[in-house]
Protein backbone atom coordinates (compact mmCIF):
# COMPACT_ATOMS: atom_id res chain seq x y z
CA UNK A 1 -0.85 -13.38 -0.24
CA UNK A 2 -1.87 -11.35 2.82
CA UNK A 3 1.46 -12.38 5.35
CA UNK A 4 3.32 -9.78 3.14
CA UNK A 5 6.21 -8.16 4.33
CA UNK A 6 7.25 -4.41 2.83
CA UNK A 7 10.80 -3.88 1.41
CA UNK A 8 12.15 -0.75 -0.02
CA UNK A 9 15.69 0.51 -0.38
CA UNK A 10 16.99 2.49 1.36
CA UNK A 11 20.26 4.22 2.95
CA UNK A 12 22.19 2.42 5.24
CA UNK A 13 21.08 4.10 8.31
CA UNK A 14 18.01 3.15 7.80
CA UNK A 15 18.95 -0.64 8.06
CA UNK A 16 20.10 -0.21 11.72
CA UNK A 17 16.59 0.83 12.53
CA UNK A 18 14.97 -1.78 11.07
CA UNK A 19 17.51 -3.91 13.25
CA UNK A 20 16.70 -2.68 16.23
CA UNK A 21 12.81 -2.37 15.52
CA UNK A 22 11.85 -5.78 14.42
CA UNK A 23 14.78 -7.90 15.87
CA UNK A 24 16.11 -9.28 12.62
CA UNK A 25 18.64 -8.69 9.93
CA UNK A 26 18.12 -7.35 6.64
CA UNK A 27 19.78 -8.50 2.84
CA UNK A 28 21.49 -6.71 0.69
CA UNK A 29 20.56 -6.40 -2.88
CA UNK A 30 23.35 -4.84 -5.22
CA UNK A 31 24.84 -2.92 -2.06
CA UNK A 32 21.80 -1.13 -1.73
CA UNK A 33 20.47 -1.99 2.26
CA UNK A 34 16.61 -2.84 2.26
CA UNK A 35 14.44 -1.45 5.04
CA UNK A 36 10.97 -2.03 6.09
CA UNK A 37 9.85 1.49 7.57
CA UNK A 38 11.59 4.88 9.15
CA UNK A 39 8.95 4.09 11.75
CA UNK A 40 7.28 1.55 13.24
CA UNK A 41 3.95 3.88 13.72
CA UNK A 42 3.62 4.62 10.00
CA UNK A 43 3.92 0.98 9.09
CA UNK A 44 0.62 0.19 11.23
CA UNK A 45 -0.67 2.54 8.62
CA UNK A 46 -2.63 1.65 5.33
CA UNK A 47 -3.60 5.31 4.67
CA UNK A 48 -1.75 8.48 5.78
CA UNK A 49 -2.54 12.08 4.35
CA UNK A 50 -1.25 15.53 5.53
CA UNK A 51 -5.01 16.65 5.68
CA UNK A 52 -8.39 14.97 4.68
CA UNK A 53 -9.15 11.25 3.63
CA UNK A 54 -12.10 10.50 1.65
CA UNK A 55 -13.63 6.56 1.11
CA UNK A 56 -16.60 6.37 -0.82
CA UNK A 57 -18.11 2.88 -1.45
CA UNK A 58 -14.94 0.25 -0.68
CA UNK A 59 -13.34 -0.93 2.14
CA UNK A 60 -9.50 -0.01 4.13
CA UNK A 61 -7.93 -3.02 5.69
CA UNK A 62 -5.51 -0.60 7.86
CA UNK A 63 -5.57 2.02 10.13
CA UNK A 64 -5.74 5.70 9.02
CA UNK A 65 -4.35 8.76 9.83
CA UNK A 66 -3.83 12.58 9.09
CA UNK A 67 -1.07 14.66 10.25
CA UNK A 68 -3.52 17.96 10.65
CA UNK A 69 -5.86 17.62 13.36
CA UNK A 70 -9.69 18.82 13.33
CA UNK A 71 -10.81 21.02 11.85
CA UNK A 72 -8.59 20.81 8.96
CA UNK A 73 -8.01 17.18 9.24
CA UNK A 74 -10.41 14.90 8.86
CA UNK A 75 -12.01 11.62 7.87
CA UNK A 76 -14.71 11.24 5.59
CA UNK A 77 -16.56 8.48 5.53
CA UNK A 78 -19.55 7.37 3.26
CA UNK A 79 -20.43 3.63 2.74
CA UNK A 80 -16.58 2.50 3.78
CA UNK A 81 -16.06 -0.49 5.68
CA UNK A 82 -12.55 0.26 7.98
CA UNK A 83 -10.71 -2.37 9.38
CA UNK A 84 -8.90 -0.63 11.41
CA UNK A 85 -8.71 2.57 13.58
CA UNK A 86 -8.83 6.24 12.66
CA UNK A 87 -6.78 8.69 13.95
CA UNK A 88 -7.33 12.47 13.21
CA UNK A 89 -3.95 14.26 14.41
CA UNK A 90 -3.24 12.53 17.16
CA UNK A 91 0.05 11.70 18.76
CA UNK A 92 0.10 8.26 16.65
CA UNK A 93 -0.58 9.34 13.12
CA UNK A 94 1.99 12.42 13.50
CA UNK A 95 4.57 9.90 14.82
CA UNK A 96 3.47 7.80 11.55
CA UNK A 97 3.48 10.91 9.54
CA UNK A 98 7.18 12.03 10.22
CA UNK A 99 7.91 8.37 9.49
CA UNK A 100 6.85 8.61 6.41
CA UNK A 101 7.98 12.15 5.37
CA UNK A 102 11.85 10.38 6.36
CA UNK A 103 11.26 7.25 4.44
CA UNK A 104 10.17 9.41 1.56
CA UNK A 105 13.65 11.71 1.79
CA UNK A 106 15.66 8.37 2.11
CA UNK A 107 14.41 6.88 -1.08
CA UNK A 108 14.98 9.86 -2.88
CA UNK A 109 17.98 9.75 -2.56
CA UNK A 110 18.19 5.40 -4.14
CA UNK A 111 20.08 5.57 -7.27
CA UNK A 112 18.38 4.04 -10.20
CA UNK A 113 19.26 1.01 -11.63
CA UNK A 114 16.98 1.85 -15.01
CA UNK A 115 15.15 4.50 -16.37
CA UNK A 116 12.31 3.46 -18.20
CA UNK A 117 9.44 4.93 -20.33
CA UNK A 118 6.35 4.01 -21.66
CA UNK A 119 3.10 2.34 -20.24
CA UNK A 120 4.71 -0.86 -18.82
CA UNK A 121 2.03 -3.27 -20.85
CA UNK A 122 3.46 -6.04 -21.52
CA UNK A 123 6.43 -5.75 -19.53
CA UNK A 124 7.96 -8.20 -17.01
CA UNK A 125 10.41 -6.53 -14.66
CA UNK A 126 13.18 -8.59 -12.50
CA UNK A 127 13.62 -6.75 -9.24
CA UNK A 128 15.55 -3.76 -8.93
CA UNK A 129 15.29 -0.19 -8.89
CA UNK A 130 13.38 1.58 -11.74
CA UNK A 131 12.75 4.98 -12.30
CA UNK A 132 11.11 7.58 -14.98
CA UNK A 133 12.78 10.87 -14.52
CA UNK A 134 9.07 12.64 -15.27
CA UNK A 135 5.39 11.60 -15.43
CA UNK A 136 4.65 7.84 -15.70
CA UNK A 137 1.31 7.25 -17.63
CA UNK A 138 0.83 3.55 -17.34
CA UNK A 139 -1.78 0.86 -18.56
CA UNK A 140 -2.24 -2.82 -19.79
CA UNK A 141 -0.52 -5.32 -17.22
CA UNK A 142 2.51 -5.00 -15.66
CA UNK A 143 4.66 -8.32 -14.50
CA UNK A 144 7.00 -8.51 -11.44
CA UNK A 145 8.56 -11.87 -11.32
CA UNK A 146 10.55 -12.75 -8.38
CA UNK A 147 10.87 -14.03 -5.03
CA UNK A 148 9.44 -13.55 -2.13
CA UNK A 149 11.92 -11.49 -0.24
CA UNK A 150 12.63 -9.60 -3.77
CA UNK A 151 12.15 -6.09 -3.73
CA UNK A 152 10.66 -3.76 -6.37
CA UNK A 153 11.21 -0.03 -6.48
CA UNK A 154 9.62 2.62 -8.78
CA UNK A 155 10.48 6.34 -8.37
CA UNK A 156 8.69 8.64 -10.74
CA UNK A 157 9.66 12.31 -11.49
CA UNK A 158 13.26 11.87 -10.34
CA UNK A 159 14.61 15.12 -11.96
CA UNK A 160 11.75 17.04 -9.36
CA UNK A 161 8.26 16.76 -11.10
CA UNK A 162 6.22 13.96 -12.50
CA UNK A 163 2.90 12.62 -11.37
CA UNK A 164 2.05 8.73 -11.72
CA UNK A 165 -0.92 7.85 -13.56
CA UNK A 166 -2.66 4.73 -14.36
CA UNK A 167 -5.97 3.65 -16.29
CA UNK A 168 -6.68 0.04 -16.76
CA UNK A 169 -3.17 -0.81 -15.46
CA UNK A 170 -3.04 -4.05 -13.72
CA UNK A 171 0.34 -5.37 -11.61
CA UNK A 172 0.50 -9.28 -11.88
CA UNK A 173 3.07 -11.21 -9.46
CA UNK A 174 4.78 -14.20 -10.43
CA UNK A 175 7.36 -16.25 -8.80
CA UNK A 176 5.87 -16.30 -5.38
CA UNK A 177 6.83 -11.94 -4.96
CA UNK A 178 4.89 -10.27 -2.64
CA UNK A 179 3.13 -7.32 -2.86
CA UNK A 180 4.20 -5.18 0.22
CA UNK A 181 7.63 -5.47 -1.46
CA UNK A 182 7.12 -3.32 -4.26
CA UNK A 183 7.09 0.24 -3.58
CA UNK A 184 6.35 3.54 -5.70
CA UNK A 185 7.81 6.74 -4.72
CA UNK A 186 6.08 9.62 -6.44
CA UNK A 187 7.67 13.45 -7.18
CA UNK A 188 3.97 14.68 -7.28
CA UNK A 189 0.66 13.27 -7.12
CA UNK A 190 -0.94 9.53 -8.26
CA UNK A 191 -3.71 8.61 -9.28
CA UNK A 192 -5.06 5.34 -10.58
CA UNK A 193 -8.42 4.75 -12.28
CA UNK A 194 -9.96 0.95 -12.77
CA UNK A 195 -6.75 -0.47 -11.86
CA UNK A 196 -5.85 -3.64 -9.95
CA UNK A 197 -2.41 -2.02 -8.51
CA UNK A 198 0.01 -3.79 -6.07
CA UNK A 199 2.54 -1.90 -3.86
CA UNK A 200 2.61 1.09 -1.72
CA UNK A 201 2.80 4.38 -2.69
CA UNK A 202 4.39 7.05 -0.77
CA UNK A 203 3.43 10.67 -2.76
CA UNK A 204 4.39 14.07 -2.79
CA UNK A 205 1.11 14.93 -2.99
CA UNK A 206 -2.68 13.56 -3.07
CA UNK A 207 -3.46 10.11 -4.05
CA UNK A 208 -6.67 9.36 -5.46
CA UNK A 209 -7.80 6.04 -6.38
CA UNK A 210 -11.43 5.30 -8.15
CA UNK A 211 -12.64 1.86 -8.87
CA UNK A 212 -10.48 -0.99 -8.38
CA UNK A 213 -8.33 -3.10 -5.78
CA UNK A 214 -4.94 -1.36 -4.19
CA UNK A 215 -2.62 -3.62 -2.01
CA UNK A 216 -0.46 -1.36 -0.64
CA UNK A 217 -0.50 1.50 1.69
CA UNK A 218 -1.33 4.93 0.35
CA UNK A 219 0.73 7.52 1.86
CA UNK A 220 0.35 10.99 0.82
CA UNK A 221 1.72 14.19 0.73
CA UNK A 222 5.43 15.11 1.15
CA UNK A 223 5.14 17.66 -0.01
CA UNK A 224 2.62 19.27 2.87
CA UNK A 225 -0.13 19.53 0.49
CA UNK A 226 -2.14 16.33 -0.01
CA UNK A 227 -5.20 14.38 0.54
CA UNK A 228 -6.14 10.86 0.11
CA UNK A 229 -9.23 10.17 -1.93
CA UNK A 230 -10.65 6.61 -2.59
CA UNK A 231 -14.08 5.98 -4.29
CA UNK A 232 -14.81 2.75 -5.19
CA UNK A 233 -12.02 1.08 -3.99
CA UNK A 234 -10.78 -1.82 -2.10
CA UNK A 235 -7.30 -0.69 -0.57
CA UNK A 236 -5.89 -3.49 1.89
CA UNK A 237 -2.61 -2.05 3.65
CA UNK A 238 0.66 -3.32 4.32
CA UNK A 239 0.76 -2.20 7.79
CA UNK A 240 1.84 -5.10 11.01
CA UNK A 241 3.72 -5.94 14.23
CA UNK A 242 6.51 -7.69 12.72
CA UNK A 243 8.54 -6.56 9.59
CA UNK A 244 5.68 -5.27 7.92
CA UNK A 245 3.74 -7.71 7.92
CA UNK A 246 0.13 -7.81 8.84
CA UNK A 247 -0.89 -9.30 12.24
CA UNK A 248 -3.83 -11.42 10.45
CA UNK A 249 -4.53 -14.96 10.61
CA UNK A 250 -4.60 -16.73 7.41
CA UNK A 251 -8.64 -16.99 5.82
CA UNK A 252 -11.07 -20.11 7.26
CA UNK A 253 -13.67 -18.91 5.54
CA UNK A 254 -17.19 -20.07 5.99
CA UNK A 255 -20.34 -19.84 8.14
CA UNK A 256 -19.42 -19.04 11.44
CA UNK A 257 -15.68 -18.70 11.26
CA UNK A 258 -16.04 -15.14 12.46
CA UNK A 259 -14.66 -11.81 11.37
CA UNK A 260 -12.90 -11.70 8.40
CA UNK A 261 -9.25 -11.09 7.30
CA UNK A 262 -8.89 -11.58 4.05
CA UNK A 263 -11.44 -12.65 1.54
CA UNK A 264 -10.95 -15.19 -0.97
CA UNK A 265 -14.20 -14.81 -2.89
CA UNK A 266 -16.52 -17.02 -0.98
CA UNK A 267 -17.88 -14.28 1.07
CA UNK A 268 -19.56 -10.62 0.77
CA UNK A 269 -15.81 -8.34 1.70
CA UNK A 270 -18.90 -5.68 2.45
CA UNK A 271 -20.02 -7.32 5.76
CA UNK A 272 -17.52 -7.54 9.15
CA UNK A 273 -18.24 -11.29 9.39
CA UNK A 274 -17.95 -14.41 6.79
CA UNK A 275 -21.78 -15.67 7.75
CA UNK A 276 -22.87 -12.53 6.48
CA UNK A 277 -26.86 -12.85 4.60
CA UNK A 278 -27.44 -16.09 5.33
CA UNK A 279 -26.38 -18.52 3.70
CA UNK A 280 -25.23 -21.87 4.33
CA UNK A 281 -22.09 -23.74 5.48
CA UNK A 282 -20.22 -24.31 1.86
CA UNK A 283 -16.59 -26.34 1.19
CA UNK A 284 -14.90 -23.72 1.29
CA UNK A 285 -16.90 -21.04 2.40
CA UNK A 286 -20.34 -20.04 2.93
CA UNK A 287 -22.74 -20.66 -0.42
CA UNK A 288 -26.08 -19.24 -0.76
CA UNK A 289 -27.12 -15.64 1.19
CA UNK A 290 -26.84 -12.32 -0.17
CA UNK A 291 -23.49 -10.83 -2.11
């Protein structure tokens, strides 16, 4: 699932930008207009933090960004494969960051269409808008069944505060839904530990993921104070040329099918290319050489 286009809600006037941006219409779910991004910069991004982001053994398919420039911005980079380009204050990621700072005040304001509490194991949510007016402390696995141009929304701390927090919390998609249309907007910080998440989160402050997989993009800090911090972690973005989704051909993997855009689990996702160690031509990918 890597041609993945990203829904969220939002206000109306958002919906004549997306128009004019991408050249298409957009559907109405329950009155409430769907949008892909405030800005067309921030949705080339898979990473966006006011200040400093950290990767630490995994891999960003995405560009990333900070809205302070050097000294105080900055990219950190140890034993993290990015596929993408970096951008350190620069016109581009401050055009992406104000992108994101309006997308994050429109979907504030998206009325809820439940609140719910708990940890979400178990549960299989129909699309729609779903909120927790404080914290959300989630684990166990999570289902979103829908379609593919069904739209998922999550707000957490809608009556001002409330961080998101997950621990062995997995989101499963069924139906043929796609992960860039599920979306988490988050009052304060999030942070998710040995999880297998799917959707983007835009934060009011850091985001800090450690061990696991993330398909989303990770946008952080609304609030003006907030770093992203991945260790661990394999965060693939939602970020493209055309309504969100990602300008990536679809996997042909195998020994000497060149660089990689996805990975299906017949290659190392460590190495640029899919003939990475050796290895030899395999139906269907490359068998053999080092993982």
């Amino acid at each position: 699932m890597r041609d993945r286009p990203l829904h969220v809600a939002v206000v109306a006037s958002f919906a004549a930008l997306l128009s004019a941006a991408c050249g298409e219409p957009v559907s109405p779910i329950d009155s409430t207009v769907l949008a892909s991004h405030a800005s067309t910069a921030s949705a080339d991004f898979a990473v966006l933090a006011n200040a400093a982001v950290t990767c630490t053994d995994g891999t960003i398919t995405g560009n990333v960004g900070t809205f302070q420039a050097s000294p105080t911005g900055s990219f950190t980079d140890t034993n993290c494969e990015v596929d993408g380009s970096i951008h350190i204050g620069d016109g581009l990621a401050k055009l992406a960051y104000e992108g994101f700072l309006a997308e994050y005040a429109a979907l504030a304001d998206v009325e809820c269409d439940e609140v719910l509490t708990g940890t979400l194991a178990d549960v299989t949510l129909a699309p729609g808008v779903y909120c927790f007016d404080a914290a959300a402390t989630l684990m166990g696995t999570l289902t979103l069944d829908g379609g593919s141009s069904d739209t998922w929304l999550f707000k957490v701390g809608t009556l001002g505060t409330g961080a998101l927090t997950g621990t062995n919390f997995e989101v499963v998609l069924a139906g043929g839904a796609e992960e860039c249309n599920v979306t988490w907007w988050v009052a304060q910080a999030a942070t998710m530990t040995d999880s297998d998440f799917v959707g983007s989160i835009l934060a009011g402050a850091a985001i800090t993921l450690t061990r696991g997989t993330f398909d989303g993009n990770a946008w952080a800090g609304a609030s003006g104070v907030g770093d992203v911090t991945l260790t661990g972690t394999d965060l693939t973005g939602c970020g493209g040329s055309t309504h969100g989704r990602p300008s990536r051909e679809r996997c042909n993997q195998g020994v000497g099918n060149g660089r990689e855009g996805c990975d299906p689990g017949n290659s190392n996702h460590r190495h640029p290319t899919n003939d990475e160690d050796g290895g030899t031509p395999g139906d269907p990918g490359r068998k053999g050489g080092g993982r």
